[in-house]
Protein backbone atom coordinates (compact mmCIF):
# COMPACT_ATOMS: atom_id res chain seq x y z
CA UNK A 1 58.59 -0.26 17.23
CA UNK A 2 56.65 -3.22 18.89
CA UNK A 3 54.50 -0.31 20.71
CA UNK A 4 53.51 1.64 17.71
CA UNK A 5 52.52 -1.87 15.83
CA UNK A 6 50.54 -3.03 18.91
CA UNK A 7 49.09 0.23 19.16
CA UNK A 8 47.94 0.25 14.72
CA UNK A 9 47.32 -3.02 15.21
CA UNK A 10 44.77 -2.32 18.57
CA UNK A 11 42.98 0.74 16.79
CA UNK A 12 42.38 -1.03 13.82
CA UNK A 13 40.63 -3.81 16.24
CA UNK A 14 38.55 -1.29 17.77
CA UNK A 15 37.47 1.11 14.88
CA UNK A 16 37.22 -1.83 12.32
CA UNK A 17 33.68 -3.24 13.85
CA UNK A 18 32.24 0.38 14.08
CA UNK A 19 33.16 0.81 10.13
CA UNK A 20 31.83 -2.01 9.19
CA UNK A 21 28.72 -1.15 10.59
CA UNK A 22 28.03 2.24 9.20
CA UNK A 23 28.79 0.25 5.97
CA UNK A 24 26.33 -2.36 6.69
CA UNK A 25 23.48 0.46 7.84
CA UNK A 26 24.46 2.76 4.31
CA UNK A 27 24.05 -0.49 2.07
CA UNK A 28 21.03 -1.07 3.54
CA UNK A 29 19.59 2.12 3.72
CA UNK A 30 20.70 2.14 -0.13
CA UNK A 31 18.82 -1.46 -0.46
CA UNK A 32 15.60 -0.04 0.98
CA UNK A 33 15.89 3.47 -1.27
CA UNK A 34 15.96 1.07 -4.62
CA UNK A 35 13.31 -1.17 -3.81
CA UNK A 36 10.92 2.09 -2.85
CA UNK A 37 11.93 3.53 -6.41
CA UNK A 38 11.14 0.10 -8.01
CA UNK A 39 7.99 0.02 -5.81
CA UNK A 40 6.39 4.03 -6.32
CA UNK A 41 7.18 3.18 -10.24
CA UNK A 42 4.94 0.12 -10.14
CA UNK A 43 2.39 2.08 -8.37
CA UNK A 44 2.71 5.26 -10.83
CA UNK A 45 2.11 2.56 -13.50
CA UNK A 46 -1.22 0.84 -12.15
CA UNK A 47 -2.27 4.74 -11.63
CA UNK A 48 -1.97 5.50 -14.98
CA UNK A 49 -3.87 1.96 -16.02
CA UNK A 50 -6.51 2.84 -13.28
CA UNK A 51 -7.15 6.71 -15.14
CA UNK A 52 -6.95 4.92 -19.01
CA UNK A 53 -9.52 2.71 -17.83
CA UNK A 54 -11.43 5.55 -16.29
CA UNK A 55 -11.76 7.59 -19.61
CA UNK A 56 -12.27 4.57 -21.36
CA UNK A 57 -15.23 3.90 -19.09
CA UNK A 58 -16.51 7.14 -19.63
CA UNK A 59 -16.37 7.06 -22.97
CA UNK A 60 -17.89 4.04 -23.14
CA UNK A 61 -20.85 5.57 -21.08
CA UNK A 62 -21.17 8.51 -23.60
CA UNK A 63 -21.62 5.76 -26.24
CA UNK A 64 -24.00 4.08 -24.36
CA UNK A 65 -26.34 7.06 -23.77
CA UNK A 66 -26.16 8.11 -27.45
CA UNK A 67 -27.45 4.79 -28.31
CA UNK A 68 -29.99 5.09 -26.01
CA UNK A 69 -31.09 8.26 -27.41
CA UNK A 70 -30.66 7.18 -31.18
CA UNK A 71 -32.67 3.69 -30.06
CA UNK A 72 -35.27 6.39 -28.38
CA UNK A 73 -35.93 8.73 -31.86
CA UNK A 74 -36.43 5.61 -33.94
């Protein structure tokens, strides 16, 4: 009875380090995946902001050159 503890007790020694490892390396890995999502949102946002702003610039232009042209006919 003493062998087959020794012998749970022995396993569990050696195969407990290598578990907690490939737990350690999958939170991680699981870390690092939700802080890219949080990070490629935040960049899908400021490339929305960056194409609003590009239409409103154009527009902006448009308006511009229609004054022009109405300041021109007068």
């Amino acid at each position: 009875m003493n062998l087959i503890i020794s012998s749970l007790f022995a396993s569990l020694a050696f195969f407990l380090p290598i578990i907690a490892i490939v737990f350690g390396i999958v939170w991680l890995v699981k870390v690092v995946n939700r802080f890219e999502k949080r990070e490629t949102e935040k960049l899908e946002l400021v490339r929305q902001n960056v194409e609003q702003f590009r239409v409103l610039i154009e527009r902006l232009d448009r308006i511009e050159q229609q004054l022009d042209s109405n300041t021109k006919r007068s």
